[in-house]
C-alpha atoms as a PDB file:
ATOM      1  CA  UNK A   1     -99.927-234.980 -48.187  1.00  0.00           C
ATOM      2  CA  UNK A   2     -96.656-233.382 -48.522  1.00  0.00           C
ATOM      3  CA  UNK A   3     -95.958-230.183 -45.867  1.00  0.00           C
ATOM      4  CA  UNK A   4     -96.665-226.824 -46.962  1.00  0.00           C
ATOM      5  CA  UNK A   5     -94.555-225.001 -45.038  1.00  0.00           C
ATOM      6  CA  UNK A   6     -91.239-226.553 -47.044  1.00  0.00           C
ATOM      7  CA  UNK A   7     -92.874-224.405 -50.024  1.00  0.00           C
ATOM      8  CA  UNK A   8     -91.198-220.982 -51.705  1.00  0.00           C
ATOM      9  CA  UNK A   9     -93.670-218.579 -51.978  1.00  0.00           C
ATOM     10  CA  UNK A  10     -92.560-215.509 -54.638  1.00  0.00           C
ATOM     11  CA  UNK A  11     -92.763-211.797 -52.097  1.00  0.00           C
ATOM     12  CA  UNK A  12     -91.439-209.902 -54.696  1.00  0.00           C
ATOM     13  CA  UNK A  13     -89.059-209.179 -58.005  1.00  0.00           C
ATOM     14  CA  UNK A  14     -85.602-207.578 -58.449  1.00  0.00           C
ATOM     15  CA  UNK A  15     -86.800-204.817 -61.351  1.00  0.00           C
ATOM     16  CA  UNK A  16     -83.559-202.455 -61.490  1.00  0.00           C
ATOM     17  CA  UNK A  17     -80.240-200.946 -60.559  1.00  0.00           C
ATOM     18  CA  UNK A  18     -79.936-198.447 -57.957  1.00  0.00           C
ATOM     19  CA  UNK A  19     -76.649-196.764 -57.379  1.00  0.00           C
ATOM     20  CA  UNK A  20     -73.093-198.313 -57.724  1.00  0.00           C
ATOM     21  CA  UNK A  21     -72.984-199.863 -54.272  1.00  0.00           C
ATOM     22  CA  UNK A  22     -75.077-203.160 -55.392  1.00  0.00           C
ATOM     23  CA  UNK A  23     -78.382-202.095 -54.387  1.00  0.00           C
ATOM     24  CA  UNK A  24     -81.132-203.146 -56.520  1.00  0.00           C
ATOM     25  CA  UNK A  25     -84.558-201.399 -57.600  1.00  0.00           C
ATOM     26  CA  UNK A  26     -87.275-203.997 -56.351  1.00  0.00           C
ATOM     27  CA  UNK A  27     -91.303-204.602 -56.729  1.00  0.00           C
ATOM     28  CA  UNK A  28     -92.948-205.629 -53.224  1.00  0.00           C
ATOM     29  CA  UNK A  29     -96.029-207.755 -53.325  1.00  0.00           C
ATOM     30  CA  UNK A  30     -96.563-207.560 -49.907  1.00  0.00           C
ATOM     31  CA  UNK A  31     -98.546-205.011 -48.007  1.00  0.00           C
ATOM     32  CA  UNK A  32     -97.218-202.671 -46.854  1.00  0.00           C
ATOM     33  CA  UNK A  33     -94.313-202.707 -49.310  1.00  0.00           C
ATOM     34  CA  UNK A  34     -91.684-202.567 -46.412  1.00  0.00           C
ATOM     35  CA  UNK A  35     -93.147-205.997 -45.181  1.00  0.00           C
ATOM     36  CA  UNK A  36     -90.522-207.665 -47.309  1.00  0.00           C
ATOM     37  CA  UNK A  37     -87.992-206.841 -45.465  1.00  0.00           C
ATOM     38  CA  UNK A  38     -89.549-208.635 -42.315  1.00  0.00           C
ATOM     39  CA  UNK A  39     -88.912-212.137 -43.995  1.00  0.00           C
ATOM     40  CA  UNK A  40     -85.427-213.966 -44.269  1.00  0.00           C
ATOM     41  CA  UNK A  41     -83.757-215.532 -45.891  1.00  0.00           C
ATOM     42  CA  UNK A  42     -85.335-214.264 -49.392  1.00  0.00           C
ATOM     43  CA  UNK A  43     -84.238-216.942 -51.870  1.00  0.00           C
ATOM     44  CA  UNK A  44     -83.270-214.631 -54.986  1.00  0.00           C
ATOM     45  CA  UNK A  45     -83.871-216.548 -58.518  1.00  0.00           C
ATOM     46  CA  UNK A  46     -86.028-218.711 -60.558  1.00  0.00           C
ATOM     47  CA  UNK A  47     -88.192-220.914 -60.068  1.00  0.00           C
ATOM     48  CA  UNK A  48     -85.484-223.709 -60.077  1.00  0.00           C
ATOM     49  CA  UNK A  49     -82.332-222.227 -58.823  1.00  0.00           C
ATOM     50  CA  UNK A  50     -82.082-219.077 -56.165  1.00  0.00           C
ATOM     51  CA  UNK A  51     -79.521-217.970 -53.520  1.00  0.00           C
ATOM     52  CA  UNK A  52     -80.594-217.983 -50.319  1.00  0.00           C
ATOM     53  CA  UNK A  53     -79.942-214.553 -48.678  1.00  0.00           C
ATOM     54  CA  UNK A  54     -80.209-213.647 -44.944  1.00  0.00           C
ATOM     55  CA  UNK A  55     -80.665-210.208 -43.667  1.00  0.00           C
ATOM     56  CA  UNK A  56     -81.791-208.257 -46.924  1.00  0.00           C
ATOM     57  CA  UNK A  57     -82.337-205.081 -46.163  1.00  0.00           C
ATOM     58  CA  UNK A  58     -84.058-201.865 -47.272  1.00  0.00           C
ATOM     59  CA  UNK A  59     -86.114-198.615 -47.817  1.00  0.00           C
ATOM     60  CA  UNK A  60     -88.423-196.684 -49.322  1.00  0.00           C
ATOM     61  CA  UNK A  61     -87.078-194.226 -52.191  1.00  0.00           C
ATOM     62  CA  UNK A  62     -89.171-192.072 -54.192  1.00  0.00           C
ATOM     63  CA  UNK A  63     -92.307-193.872 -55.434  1.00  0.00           C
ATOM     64  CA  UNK A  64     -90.260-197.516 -55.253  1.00  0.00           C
ATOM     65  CA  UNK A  65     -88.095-199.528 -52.599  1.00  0.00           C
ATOM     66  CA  UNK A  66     -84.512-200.594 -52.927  1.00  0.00           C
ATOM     67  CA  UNK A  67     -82.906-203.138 -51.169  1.00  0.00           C
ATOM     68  CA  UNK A  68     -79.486-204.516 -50.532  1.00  0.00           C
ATOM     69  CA  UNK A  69     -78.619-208.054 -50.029  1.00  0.00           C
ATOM     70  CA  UNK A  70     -76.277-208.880 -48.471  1.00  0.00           C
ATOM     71  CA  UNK A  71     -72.319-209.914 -50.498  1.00  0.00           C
ATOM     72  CA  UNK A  72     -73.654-207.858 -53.519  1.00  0.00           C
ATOM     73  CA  UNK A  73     -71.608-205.247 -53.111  1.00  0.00           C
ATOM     74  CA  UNK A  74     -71.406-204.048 -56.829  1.00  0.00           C
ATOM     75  CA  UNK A  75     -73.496-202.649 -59.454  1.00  0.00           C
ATOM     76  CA  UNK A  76     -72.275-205.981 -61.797  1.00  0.00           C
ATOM     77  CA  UNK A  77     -73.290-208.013 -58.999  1.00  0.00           C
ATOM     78  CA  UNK A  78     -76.213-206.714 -58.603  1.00  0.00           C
ATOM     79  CA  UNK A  79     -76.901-206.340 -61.893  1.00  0.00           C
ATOM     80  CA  UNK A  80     -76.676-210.119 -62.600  1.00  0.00           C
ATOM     81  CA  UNK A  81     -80.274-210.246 -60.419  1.00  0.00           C
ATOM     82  CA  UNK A  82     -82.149-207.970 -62.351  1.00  0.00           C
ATOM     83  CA  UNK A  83     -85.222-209.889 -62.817  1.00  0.00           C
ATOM     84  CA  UNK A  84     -85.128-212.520 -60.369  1.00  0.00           C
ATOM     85  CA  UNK A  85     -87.815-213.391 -58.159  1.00  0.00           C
ATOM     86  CA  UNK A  86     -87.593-212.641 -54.483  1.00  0.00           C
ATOM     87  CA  UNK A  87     -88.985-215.840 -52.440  1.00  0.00           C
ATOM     88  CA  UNK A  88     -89.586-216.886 -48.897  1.00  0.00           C
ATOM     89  CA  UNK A  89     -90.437-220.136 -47.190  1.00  0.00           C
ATOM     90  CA  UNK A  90     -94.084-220.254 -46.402  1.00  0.00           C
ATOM     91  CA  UNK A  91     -93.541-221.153 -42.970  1.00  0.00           C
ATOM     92  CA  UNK A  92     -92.137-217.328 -42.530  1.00  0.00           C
ATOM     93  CA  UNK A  93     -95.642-216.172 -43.206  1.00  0.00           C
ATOM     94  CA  UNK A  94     -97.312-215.831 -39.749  1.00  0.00           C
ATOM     95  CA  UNK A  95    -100.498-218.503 -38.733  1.00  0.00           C
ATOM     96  CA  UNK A  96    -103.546-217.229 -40.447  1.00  0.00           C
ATOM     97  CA  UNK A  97    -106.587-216.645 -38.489  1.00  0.00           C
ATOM     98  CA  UNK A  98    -109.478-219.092 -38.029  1.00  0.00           C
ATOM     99  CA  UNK A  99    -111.068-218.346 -40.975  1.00  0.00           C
ATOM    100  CA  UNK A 100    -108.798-216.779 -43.206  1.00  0.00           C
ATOM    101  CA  UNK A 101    -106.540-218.841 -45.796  1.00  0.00           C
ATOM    102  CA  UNK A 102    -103.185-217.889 -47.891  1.00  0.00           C
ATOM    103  CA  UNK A 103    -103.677-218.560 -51.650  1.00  0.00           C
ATOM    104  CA  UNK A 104    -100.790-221.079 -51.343  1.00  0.00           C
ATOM    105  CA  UNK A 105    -102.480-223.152 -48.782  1.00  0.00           C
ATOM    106  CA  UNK A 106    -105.906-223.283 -50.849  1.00  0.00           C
ATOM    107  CA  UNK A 107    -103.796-224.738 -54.502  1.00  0.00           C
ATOM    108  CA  UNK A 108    -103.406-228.327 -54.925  1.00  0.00           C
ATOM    109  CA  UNK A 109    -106.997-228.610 -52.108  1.00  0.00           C
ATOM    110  CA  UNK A 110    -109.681-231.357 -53.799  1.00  0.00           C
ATOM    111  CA  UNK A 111    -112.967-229.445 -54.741  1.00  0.00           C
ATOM    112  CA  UNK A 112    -115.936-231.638 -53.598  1.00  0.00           C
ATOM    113  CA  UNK A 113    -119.891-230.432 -54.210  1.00  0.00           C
ATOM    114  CA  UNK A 114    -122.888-230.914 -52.232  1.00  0.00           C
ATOM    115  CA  UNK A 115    -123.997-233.470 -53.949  1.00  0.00           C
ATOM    116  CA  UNK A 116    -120.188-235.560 -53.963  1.00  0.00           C
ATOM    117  CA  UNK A 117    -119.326-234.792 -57.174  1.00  0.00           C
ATOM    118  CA  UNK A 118    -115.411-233.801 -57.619  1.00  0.00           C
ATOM    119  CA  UNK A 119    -114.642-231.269 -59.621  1.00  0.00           C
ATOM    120  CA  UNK A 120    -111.011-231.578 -59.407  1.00  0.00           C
ATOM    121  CA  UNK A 121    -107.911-229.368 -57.824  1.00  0.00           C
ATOM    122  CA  UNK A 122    -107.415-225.934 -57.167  1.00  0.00           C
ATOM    123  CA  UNK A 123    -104.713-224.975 -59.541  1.00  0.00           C
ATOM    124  CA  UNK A 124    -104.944-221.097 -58.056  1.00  0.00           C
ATOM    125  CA  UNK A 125    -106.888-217.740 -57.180  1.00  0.00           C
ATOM    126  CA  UNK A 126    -107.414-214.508 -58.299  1.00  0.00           C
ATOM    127  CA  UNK A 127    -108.725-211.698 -56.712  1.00  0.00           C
ATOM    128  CA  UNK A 128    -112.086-209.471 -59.094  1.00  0.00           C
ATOM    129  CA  UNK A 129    -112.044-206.553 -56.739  1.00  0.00           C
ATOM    130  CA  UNK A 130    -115.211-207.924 -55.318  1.00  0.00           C
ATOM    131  CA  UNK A 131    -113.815-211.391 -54.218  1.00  0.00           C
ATOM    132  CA  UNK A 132    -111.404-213.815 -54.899  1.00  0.00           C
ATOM    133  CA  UNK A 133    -112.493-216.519 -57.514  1.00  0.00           C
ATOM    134  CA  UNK A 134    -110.863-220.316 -57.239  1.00  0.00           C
ATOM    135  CA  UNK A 135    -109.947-221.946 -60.418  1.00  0.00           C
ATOM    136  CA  UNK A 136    -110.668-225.488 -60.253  1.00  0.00           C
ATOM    137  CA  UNK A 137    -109.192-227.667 -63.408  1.00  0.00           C
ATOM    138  CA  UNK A 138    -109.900-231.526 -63.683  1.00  0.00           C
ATOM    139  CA  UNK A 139    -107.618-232.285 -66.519  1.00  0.00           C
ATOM    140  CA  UNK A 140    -110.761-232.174 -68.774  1.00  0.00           C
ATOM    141  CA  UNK A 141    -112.641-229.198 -67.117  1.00  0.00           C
ATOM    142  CA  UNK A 142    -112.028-225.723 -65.923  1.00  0.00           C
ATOM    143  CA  UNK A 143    -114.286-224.172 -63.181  1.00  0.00           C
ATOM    144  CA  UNK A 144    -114.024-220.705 -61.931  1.00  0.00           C
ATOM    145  CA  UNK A 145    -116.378-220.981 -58.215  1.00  0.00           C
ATOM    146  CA  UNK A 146    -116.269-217.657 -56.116  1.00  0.00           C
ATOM    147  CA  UNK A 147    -114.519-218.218 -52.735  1.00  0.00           C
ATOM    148  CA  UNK A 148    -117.635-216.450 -50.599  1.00  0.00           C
ATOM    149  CA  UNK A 149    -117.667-218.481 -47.507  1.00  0.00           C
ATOM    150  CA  UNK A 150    -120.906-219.490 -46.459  1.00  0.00           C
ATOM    151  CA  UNK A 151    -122.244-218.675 -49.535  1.00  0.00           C
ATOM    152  CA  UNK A 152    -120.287-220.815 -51.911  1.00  0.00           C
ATOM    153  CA  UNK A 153    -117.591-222.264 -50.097  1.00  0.00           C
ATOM    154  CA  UNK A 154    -119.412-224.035 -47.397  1.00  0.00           C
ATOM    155  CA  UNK A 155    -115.990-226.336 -45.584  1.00  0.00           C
ATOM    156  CA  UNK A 156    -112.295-225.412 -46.201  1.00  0.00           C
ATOM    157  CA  UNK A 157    -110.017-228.345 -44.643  1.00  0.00           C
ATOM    158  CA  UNK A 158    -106.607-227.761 -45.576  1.00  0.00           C
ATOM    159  CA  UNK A 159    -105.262-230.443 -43.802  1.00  0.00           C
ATOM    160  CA  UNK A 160    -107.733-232.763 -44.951  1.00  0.00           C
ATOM    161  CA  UNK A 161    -107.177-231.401 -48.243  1.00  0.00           C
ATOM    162  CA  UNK A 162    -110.626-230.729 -49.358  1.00  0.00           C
ATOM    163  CA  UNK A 163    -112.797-227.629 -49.899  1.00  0.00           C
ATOM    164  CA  UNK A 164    -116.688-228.522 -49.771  1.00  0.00           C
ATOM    165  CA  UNK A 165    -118.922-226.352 -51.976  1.00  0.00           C
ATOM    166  CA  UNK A 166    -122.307-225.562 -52.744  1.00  0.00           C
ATOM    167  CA  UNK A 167    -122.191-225.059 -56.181  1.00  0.00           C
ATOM    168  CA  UNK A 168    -123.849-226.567 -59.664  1.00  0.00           C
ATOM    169  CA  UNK A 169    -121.693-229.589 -60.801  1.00  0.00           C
ATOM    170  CA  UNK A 170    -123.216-228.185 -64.470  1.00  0.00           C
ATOM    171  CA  UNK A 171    -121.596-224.581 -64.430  1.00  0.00           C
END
């Protein structure tokens, strides 16, 4: 199984222009919004291509943040990275707790019943408000099984690569 920690995880997008200096207008996903800023490098792009930059900083302003990265040093500069994704290397993110999983670290996991039946992959998770809900797709199938340890999710072994559940091979 090929290490998860080599992985990009998206933190964030560049959504606008502030000032003429090169700072940029962005949209945190993490919580607090600020958190962002704890992570380097950010890797600034697409999915395919990004820049890697070290020591990105930032504040809050008004109801949004802004950041600057570092060698943009222009409102054309920046301006070029309106609408890039801001990404970091999963192995920033700090060891989860027993019992608690990243999203990232759940995707790609077999999904095995009860019973042995496979239902497939987790391709990813969403969050209802009242918990998060794994989408499990089998090429031919798509399963949506609420991830409610103990309840549903009986075994998550992310190194094995496996998530054990008790749920109806039917629904």
């Amino acid at each position: 199984m090929a290490t998860r920690d080599g992985k990009l995880l998206v933190l964030g997008k560049i959504v606008g222009l502030y000032g003429i200096e090169g700072w940029v207008k962005i949209e945190s996903y993490s919580e607090p919004r600020l958190r962002i800023f704890k992570y380097s490098p950010w890797f600034v792009g697409s999915a395919d291509i990004g820049v890697e930059y070290a020591g990105a900083r930032g504040r809050s302003q008004g109801k949004g943040v802004v950041a600057h990265l570092p060698g943009v040093d222009s409102r054309d500069a920046a301006a070029a990275l309106v609408g890039a994704e801001i990404r970091i290397l999963r192995s920033a993110l700090p060891k989860p707790k027993p019992g608690e999983y990243y999203w990232v670290d759940l995707e790609g996991l077999d999904m095995v019943n009860l019973e042995g039946s496979a239902f497939g992959k987790v391709d990813h998770v969403f969050s209802t408000g009242a918990n998060d809900v794994l989408v499990v797709r089998d090429g031919e199938r798509e399963r949506l099984v609420p991830f409610v340890i103990d309840e549903f999710v009986k075994q998550v072994d992310v190194d094995g690569g496996r998530i054990l559940v008790d749920w109806d091979a039917d629904f």
